[in-house]
Protein backbone atom coordinates (compact mmCIF):
# COMPACT_ATOMS: atom_id res chain seq x y z
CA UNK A 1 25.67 0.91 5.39
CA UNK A 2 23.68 -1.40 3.30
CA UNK A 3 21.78 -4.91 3.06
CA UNK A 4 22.53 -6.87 0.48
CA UNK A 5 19.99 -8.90 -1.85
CA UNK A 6 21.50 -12.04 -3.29
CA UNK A 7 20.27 -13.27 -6.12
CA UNK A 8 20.67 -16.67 -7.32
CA UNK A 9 19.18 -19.32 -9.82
CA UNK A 10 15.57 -18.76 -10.11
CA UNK A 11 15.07 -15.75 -7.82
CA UNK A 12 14.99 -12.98 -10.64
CA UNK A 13 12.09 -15.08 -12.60
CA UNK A 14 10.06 -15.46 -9.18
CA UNK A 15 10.36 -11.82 -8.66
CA UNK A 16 6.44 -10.29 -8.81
CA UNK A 17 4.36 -7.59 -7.44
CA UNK A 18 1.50 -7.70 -5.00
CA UNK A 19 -0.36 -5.33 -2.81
CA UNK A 20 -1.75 -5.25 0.65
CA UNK A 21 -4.41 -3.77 1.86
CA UNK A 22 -2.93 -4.87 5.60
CA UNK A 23 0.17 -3.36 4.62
CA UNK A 24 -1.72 0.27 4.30
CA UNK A 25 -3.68 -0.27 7.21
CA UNK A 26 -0.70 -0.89 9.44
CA UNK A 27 1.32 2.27 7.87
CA UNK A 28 -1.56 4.62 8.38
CA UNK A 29 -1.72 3.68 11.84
CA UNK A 30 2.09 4.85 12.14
CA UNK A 31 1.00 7.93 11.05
CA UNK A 32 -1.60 8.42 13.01
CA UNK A 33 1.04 7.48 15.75
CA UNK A 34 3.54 10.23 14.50
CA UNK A 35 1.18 13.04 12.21
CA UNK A 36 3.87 15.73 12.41
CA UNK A 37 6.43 13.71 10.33
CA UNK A 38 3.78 13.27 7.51
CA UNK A 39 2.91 16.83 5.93
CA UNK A 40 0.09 16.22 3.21
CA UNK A 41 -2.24 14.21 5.41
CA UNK A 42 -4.16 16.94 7.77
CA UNK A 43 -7.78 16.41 5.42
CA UNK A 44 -6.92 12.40 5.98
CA UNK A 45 -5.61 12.77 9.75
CA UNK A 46 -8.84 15.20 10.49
CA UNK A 47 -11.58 13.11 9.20
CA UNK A 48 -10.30 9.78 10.25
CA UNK A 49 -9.95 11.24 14.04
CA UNK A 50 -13.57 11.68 13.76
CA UNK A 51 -14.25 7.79 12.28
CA UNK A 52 -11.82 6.71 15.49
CA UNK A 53 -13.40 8.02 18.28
CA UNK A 54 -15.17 5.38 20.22
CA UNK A 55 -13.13 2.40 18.55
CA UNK A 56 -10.94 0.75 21.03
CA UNK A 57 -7.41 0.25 19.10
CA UNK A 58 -4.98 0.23 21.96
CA UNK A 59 -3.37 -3.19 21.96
CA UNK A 60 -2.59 -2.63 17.85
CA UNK A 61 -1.22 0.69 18.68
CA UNK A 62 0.84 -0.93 21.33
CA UNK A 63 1.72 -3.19 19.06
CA UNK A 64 2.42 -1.49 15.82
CA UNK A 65 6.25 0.30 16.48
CA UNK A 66 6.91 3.96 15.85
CA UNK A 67 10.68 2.98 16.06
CA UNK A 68 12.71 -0.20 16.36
CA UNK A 69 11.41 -3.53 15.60
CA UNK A 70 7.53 -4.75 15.39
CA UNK A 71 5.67 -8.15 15.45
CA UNK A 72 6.88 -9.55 12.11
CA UNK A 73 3.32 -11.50 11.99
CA UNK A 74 1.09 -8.59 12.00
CA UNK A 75 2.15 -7.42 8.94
CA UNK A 76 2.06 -10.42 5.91
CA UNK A 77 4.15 -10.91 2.27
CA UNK A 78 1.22 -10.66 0.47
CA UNK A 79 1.13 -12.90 -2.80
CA UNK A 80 -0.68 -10.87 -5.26
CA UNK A 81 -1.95 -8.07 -6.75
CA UNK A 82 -5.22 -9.25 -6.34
CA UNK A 83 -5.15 -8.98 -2.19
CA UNK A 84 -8.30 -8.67 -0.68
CA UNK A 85 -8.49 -7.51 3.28
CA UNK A 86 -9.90 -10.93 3.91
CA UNK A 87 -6.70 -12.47 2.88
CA UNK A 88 -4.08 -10.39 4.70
CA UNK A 89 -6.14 -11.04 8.08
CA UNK A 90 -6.35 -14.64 7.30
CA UNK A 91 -2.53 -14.87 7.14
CA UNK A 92 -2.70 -13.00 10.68
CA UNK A 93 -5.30 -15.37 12.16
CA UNK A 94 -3.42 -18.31 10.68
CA UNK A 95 -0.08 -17.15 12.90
CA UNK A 96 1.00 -20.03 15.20
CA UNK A 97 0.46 -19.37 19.26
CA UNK A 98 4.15 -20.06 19.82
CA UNK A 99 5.13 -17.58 16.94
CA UNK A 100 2.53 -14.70 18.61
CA UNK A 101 4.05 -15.60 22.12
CA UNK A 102 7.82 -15.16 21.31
CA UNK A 103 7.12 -11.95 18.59
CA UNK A 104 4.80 -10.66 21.11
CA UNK A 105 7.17 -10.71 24.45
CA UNK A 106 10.55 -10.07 22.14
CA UNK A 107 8.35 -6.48 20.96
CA UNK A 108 7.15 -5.81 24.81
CA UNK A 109 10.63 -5.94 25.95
CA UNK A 110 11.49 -3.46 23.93
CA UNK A 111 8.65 -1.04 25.20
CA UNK A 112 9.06 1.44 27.55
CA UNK A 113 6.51 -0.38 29.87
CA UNK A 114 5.36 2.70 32.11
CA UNK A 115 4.19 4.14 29.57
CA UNK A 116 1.56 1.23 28.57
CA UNK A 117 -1.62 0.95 30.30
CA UNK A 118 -1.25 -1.90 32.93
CA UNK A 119 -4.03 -3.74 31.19
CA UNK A 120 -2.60 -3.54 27.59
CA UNK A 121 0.30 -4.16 28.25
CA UNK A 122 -0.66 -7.51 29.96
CA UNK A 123 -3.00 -8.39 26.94
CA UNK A 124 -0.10 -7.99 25.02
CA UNK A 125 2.20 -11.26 26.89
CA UNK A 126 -1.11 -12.76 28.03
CA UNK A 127 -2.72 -15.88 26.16
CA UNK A 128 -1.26 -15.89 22.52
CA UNK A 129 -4.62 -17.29 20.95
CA UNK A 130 -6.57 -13.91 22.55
CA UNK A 131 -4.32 -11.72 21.67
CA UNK A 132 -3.78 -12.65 18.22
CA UNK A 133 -7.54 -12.95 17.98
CA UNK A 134 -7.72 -9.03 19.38
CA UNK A 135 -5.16 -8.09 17.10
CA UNK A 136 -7.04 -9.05 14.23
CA UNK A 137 -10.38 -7.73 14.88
CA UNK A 138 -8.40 -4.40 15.49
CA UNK A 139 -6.63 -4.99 12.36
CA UNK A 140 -10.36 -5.05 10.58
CA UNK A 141 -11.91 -2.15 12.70
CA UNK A 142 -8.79 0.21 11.68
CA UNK A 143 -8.97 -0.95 8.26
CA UNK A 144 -12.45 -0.14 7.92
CA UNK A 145 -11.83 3.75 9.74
CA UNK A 146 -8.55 3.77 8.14
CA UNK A 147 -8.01 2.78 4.49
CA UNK A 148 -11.59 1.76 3.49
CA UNK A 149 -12.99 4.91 2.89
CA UNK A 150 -10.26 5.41 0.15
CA UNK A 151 -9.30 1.90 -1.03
CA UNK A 152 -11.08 2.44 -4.25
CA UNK A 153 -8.46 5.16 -5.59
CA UNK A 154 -5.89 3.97 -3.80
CA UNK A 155 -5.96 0.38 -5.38
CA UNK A 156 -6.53 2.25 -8.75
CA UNK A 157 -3.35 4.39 -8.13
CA UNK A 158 -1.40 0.76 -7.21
CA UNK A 159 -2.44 -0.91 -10.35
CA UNK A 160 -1.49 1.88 -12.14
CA UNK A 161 2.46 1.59 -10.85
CA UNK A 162 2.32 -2.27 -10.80
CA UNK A 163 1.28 -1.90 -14.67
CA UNK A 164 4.17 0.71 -15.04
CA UNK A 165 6.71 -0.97 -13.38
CA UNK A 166 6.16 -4.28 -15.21
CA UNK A 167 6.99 -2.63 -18.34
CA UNK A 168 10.15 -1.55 -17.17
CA UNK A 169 11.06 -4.66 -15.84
CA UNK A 170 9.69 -6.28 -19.66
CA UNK A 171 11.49 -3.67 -21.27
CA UNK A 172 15.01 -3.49 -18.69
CA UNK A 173 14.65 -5.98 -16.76
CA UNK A 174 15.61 -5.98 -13.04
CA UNK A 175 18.40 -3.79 -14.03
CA UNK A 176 15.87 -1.23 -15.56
CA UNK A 177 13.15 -1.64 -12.91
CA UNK A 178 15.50 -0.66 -9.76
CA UNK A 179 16.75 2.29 -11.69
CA UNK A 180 13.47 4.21 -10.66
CA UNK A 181 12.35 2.48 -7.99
CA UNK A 182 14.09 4.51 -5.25
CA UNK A 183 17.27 6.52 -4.88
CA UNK A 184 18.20 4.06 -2.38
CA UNK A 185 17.82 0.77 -4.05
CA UNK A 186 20.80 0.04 -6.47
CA UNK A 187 21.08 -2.93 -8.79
CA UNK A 188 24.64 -3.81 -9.29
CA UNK A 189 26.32 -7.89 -9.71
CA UNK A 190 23.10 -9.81 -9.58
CA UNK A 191 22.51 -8.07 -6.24
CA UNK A 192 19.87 -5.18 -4.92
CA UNK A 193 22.04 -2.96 -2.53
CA UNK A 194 19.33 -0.98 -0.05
CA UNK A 195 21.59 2.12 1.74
CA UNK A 196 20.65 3.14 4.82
CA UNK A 197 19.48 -0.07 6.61
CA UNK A 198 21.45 -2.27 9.14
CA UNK A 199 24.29 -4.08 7.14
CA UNK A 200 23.55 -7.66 6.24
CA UNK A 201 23.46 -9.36 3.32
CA UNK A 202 20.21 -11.63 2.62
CA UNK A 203 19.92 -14.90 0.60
CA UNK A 204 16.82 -14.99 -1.64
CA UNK A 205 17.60 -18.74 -1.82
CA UNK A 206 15.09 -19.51 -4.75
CA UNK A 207 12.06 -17.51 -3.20
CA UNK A 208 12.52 -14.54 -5.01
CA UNK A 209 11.04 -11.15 -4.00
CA UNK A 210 7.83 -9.39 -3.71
CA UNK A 211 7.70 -5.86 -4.76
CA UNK A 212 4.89 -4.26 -3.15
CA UNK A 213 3.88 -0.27 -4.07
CA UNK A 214 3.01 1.85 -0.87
CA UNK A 215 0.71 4.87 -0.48
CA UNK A 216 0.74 5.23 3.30
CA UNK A 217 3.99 4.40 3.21
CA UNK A 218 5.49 7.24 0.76
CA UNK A 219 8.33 8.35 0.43
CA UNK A 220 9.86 5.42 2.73
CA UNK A 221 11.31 1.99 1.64
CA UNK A 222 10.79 -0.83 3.40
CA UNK A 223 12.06 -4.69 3.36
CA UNK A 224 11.04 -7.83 5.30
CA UNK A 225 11.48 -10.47 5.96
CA UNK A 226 15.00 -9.98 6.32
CA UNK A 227 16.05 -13.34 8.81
CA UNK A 228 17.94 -16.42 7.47
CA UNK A 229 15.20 -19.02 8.21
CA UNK A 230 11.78 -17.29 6.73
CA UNK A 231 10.57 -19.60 4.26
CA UNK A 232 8.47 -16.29 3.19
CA UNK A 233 9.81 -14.25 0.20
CA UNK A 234 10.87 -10.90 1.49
CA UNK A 235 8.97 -8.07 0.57
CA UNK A 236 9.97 -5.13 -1.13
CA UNK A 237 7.72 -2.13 0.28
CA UNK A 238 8.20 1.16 -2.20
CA UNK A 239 6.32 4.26 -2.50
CA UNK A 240 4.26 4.19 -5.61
CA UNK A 241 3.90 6.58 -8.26
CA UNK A 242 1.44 9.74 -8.19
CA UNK A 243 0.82 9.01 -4.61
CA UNK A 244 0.11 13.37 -4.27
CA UNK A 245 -3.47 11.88 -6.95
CA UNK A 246 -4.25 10.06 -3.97
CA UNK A 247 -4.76 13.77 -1.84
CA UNK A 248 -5.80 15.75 -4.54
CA UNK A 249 -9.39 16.62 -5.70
CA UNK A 250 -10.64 15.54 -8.84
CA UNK A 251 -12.03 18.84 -10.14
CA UNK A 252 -12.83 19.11 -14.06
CA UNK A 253 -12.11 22.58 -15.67
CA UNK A 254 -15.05 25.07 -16.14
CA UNK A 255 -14.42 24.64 -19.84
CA UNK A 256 -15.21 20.52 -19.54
CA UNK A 257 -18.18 21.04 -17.48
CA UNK A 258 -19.92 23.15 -19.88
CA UNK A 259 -19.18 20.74 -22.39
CA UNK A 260 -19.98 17.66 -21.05
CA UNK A 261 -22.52 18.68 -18.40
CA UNK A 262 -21.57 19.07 -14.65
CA UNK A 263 -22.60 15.39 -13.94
CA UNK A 264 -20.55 13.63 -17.30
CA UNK A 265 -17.36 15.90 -15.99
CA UNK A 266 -17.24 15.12 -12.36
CA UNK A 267 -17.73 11.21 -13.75
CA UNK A 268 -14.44 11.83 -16.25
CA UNK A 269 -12.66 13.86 -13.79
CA UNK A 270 -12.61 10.97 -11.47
CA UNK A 271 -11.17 8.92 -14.01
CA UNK A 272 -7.71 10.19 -13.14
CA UNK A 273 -7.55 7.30 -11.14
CA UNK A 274 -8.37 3.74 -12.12
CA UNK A 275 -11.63 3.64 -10.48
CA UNK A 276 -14.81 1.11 -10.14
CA UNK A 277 -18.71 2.74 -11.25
CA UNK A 278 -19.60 2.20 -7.34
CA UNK A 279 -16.48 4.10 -6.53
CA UNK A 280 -17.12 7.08 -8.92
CA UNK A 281 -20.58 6.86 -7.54
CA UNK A 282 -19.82 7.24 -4.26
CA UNK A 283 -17.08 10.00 -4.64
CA UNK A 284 -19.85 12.29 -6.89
CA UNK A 285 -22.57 11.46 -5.29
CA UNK A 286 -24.45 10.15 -7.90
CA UNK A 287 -26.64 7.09 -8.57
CA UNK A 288 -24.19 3.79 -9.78
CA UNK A 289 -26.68 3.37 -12.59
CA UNK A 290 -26.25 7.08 -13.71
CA UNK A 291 -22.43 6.62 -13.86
CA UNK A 292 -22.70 3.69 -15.52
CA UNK A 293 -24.61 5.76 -18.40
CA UNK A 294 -22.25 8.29 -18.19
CA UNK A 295 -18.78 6.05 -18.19
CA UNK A 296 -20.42 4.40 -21.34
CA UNK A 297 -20.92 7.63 -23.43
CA UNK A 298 -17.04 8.76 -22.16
CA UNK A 299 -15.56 5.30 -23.38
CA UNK A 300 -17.26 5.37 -26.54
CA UNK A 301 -15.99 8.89 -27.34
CA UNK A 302 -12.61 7.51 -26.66
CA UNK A 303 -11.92 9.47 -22.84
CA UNK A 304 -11.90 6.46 -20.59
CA UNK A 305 -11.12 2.97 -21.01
CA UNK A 306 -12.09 -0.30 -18.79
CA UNK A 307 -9.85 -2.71 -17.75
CA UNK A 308 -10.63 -5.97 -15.67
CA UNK A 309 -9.08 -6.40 -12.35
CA UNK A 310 -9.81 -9.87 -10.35
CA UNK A 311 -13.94 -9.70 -10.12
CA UNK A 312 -14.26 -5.59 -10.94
CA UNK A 313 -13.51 -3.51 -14.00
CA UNK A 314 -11.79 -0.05 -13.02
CA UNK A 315 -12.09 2.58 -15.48
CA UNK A 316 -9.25 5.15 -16.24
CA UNK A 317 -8.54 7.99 -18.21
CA UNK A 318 -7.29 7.50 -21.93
CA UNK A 319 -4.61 10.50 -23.39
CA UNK A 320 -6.96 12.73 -24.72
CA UNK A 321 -8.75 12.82 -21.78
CA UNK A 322 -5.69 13.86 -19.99
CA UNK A 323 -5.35 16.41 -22.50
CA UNK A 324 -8.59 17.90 -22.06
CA UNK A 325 -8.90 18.33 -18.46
CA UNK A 326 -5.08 19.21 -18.85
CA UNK A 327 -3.62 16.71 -16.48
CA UNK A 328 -1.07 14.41 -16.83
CA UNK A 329 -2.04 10.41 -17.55
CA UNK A 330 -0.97 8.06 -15.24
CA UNK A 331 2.09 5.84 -16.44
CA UNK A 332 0.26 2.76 -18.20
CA UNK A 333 1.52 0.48 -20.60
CA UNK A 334 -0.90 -0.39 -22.69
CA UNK A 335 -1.34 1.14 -25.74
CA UNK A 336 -3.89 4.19 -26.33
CA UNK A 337 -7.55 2.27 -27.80
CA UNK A 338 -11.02 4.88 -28.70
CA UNK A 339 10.24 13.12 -1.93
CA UNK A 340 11.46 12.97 1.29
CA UNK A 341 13.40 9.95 0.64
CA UNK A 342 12.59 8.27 3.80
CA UNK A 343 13.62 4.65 5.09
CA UNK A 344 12.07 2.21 6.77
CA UNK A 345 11.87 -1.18 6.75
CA UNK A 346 8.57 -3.34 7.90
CA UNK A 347 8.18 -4.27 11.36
CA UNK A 348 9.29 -7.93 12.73
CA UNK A 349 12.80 -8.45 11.84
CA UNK A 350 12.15 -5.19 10.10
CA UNK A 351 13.31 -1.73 11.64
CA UNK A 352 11.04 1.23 11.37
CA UNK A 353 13.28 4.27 11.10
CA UNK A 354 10.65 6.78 11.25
């Protein structure tokens, strides 16, 4: 089986990427919801459980599917790469009361209801305005437990595949991008054939598609909106590339640190990810005016280089770098200067086959 992606006049040059920081809140809930599908998150799931306790999440829980289809509102296209929480949960608070109500009781049919407390589950096809309005503060306090904690890297590692992927699709176009994108995603006669998922066949009708990179959401692939009357461009949700960074420790060899002092190392170590000075700060637990020394010293000897993104500058790891603390470089197009193959698809006209 298979859905279909028709392409037609327009849609391939309205094609873009974007990233949601909604979108990785959500997902992380669903594994909280289902931890023993998802083997390299016990460090994540263990600290996390700790940030949880005492924060009352149960109608997003409730809400959020495991299996089967979700509230389609709850989880927004986003528009850019340049996504800020703020604007995901606007898009949620923005909903329409008579879209909540019919998402809202359509998803609580489909609940087993005895096993929903009696109070949730009334909350849940209760007032529309209310619950929307609890959904999104619940939205906010899980993405501050959740993802916060770890946006820094993982917006680094998502602007590293969104630079990546833009080459190949400059350099192949959308021919060349879906060759990597996923085993399961196969460009052939103007069309994007996604095996696996229901079989349908959906009309881009000029709105093109977002591509959005994943990190919660590894290895699955996800698509949505996927109904005939969304003005919305459907979204593309793929696991991004070196999500395992994301999990692993930035530790500089023994050799770096007695080169370039403990503190300098740590500072370039960190730099395997796109990362902000207040990020690195945080993460080596050192003063943001002391990394800012050190990042300075590293780019002029030619081992990191900055790059703007929206209001922040994220610094990252240049080749030699890489070759001295004997990683491999993130994929990155610019030019050197001094799984599992799960499937999903998003909730809300979007099954979750997980």
């Amino acid at each position: 089986m298979a859905l279909v992606l028709r392409f037609g006049r327009g849609d391939a040059a309205r094609c873009r990427f974007a990233v949601s920081p909604l979108q990785e809140t959500m997902t992380a809930l669903l594994v909280l919801k289902n931890p023993g599908r998802h083997g390299w998150y016990p460090t994540w799931l263990r600290d996390v459980r700790r940030d949880l306790a005492g924060l009352d999440l149960r109608l997003l829980s409730v809400a959020a599917p495991s299996h089967g289809h979700g509230p389609d509102f709850l989880w927004p296209s986003p528009t850019s790469p340049l996504t800020t929480i703020e604007d995901d949960l606007a898009q949620v608070q923005a909903t329409d009361p008579r879209i909540v109500t019919a998402q809202l009781v359509a998803h609580a049919r489909r609940l087993a209801s005895r096993t929903v407390p009696v109070d949730v589950y009334r909350a849940l096809i209760g007032d529309p305005v209310t619950a929307r309005d609890t959904l999104v503060a619940q939205q906010r306090l899980a993405w501050q437990a959740l993802v916060a904690p770890l946006w820094d890297r993982m917006r680094g590692l998502l602007d590293a595949d969104i630079t990546s992927r833009s080459r190949q699709l400059a350099d192949g176009g959308l021919e060349g991008l879906f060759a990597g994108l996923h085993q399961r995603a196969v460009w052939k006669n103007d069309e994007l054939h996604l095996t696996g998922f229901q079989r349908g066949t959906v009309d881009l009708r000029g709105r093109g598609l977002v591509l959005v990179p994943t990190a919660f959401g590894w290895p699955n692939l996800g698509i949505g909106p996927t109904d005939d009357v969304s003005t919305t461009p459907p979204a593309l949700v793929y696991p991004m590339l070196g999500a395992a960074r994301l999990w692993e420790p930035a530790t500089p060899p023994p050799v770096i640190i007695r080169l370039l002092g403990a503190g300098r190392a740590s500072v370039l170590a960190e730099t395997v990810i796109p990362s902000t000075t207040s990020g690195i700060a945080q993460r080596v637990d050192l003063a943001p005016a002391t990394v800012s020394q050190h990042l300075a010293v590293l780019r002029d000897a030619g081992l990191v280089t900055p790059k703007r993104h929206g209001r922040e500058v994220l610094y990252r790891q240049t080749p030699l770098a890489a070759a001295l603390l004997r990683s491999d470089p993130l994929p990155s197009s610019e030019p050197y200067r001094s799984g599992d193959n799960g499937l999903s698809t998003r909730p809300g006209g979007r099954a979750i086959d997980d």
